[in-house]
C-alpha atoms as a PDB file:
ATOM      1  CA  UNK A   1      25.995 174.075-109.729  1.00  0.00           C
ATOM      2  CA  UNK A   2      24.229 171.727-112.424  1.00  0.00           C
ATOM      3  CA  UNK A   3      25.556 173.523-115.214  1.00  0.00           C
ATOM      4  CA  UNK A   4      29.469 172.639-114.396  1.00  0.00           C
ATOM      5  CA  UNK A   5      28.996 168.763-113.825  1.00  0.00           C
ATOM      6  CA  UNK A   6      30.669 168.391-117.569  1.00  0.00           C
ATOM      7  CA  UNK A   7      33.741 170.376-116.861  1.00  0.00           C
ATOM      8  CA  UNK A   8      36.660 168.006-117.341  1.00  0.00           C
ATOM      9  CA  UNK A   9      39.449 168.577-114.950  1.00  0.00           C
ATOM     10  CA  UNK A  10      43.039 166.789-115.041  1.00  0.00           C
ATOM     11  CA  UNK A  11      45.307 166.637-112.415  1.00  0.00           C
ATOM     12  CA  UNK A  12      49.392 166.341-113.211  1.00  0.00           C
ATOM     13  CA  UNK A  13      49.977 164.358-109.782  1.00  0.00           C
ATOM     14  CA  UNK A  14      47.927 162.530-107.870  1.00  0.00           C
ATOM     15  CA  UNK A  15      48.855 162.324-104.652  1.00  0.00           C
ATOM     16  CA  UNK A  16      46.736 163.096-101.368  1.00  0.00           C
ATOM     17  CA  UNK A  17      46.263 167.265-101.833  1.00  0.00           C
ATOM     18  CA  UNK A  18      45.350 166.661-105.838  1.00  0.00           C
ATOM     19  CA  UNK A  19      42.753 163.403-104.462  1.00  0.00           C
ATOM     20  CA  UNK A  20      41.136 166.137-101.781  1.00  0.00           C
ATOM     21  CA  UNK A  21      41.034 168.080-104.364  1.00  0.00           C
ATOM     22  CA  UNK A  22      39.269 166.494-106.944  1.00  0.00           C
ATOM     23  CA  UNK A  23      37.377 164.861-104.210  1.00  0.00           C
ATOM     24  CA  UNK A  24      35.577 168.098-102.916  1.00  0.00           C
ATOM     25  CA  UNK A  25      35.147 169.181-106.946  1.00  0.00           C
ATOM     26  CA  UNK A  26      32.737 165.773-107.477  1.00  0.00           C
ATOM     27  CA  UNK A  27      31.190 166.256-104.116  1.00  0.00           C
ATOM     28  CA  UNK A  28      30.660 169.803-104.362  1.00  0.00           C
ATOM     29  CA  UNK A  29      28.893 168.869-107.594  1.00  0.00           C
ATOM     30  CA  UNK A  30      31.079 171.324-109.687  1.00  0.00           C
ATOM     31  CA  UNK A  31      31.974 168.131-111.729  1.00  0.00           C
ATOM     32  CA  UNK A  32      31.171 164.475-112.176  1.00  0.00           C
ATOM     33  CA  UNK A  33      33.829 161.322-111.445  1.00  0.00           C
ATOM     34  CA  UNK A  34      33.671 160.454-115.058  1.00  0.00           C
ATOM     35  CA  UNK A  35      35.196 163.853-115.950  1.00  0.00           C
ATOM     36  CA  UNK A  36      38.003 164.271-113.618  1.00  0.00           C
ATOM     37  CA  UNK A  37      41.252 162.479-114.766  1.00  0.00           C
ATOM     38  CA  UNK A  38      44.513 162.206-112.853  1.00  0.00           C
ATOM     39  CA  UNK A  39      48.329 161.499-114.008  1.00  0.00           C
ATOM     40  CA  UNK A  40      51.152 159.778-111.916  1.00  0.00           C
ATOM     41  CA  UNK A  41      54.012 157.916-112.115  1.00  0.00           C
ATOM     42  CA  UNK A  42      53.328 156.041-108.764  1.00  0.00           C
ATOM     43  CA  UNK A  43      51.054 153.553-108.910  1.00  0.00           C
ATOM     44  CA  UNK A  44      50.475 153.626-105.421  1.00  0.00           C
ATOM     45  CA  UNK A  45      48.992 156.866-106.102  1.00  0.00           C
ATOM     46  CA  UNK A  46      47.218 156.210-108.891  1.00  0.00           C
ATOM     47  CA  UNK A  47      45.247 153.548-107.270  1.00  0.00           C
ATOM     48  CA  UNK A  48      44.691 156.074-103.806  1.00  0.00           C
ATOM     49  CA  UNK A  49      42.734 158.379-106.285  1.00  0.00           C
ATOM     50  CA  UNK A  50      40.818 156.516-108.464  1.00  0.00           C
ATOM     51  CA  UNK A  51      39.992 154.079-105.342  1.00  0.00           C
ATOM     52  CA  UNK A  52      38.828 157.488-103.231  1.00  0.00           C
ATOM     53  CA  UNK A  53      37.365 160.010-106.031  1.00  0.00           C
ATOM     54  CA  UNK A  54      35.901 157.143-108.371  1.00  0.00           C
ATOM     55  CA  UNK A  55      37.986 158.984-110.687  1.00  0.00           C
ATOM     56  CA  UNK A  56      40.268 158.141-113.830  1.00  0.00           C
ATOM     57  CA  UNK A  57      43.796 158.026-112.814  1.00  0.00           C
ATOM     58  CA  UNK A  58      46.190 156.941-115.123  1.00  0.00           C
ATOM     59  CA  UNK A  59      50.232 156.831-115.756  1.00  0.00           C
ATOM     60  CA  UNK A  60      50.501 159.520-118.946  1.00  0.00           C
ATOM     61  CA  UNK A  61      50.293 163.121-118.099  1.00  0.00           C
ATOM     62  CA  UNK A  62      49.830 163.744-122.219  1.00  0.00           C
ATOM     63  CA  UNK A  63      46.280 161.313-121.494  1.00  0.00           C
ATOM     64  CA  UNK A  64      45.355 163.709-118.760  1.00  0.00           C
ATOM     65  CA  UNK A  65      45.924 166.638-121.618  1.00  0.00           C
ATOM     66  CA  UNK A  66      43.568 164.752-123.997  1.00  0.00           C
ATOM     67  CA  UNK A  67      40.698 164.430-121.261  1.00  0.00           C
ATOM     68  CA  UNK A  68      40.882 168.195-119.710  1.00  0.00           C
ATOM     69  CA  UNK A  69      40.134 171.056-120.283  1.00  0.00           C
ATOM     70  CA  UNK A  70      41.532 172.851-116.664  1.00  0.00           C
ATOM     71  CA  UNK A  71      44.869 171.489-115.948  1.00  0.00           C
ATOM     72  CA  UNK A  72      45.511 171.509-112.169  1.00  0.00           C
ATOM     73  CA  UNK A  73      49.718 171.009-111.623  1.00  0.00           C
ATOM     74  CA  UNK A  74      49.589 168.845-108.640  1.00  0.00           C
ATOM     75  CA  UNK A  75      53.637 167.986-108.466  1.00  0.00           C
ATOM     76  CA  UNK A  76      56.316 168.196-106.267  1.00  0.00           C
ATOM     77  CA  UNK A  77      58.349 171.492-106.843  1.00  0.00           C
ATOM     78  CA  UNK A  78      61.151 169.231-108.018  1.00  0.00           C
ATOM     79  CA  UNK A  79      59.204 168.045-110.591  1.00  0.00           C
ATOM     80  CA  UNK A  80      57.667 171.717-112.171  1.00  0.00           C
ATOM     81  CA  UNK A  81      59.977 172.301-114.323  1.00  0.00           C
ATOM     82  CA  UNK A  82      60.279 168.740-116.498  1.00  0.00           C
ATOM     83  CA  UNK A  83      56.282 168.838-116.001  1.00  0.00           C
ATOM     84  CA  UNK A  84      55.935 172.033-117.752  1.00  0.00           C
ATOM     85  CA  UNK A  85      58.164 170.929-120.419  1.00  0.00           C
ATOM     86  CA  UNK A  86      55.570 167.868-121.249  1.00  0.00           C
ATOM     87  CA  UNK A  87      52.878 169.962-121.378  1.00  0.00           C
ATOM     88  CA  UNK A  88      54.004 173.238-122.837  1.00  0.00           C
ATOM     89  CA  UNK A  89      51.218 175.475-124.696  1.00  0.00           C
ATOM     90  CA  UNK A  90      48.742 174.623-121.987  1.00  0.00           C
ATOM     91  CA  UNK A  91      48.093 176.947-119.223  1.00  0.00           C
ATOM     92  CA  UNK A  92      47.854 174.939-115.759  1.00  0.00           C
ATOM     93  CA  UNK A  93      46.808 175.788-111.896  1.00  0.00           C
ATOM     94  CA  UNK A  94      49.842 175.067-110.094  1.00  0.00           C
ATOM     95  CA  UNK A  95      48.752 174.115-106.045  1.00  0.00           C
END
């Protein structure tokens, strides 16, 4: 899978199912740590991810937006609806 390793992927949570996630996408080699991004409002979780995935994870969802280019929703039902509201006219993968 060479030819993904620049795909930049952004997750809208990052809690434990968006940091397997994005885990098994860098070791998988379908991207690279330096291209996956993460969003939270916890920094708890923030640290979780970057500390396991080597990954970017930061408290703005709009700087995940500016680093991605597949959106993976990784949020709390609860949450869906004010997420999607941020980030309306983008299309993302709701788990």
């Amino acid at each position: 899978m060479s030819e993904n390793k620049d795909v930049k992927v952004g997750f809208i949570g990052a809690g434990r199912m968006a940091t397997a996630l994005a885990g098994g996408l860098i070791a998988s080699g379908f991207t690279t740590a330096k291209n996956v991004w993460a969003s939270d409002t916890f920094d708890s979780a923030r640290e979780r991810f970057a500390r396991e995935t080597g990954a970017q994870a930061v408290e703005s969802n709009l700087t995940v937006m500016e680093h991605a280019e597949v959106i993976i929703l990784s949020v709390k039902p609860q949450h869906v609806t004010d997420v999607l509201e941020e980030i309306k006219g983008h299309t993302p993968i709701s788990i």
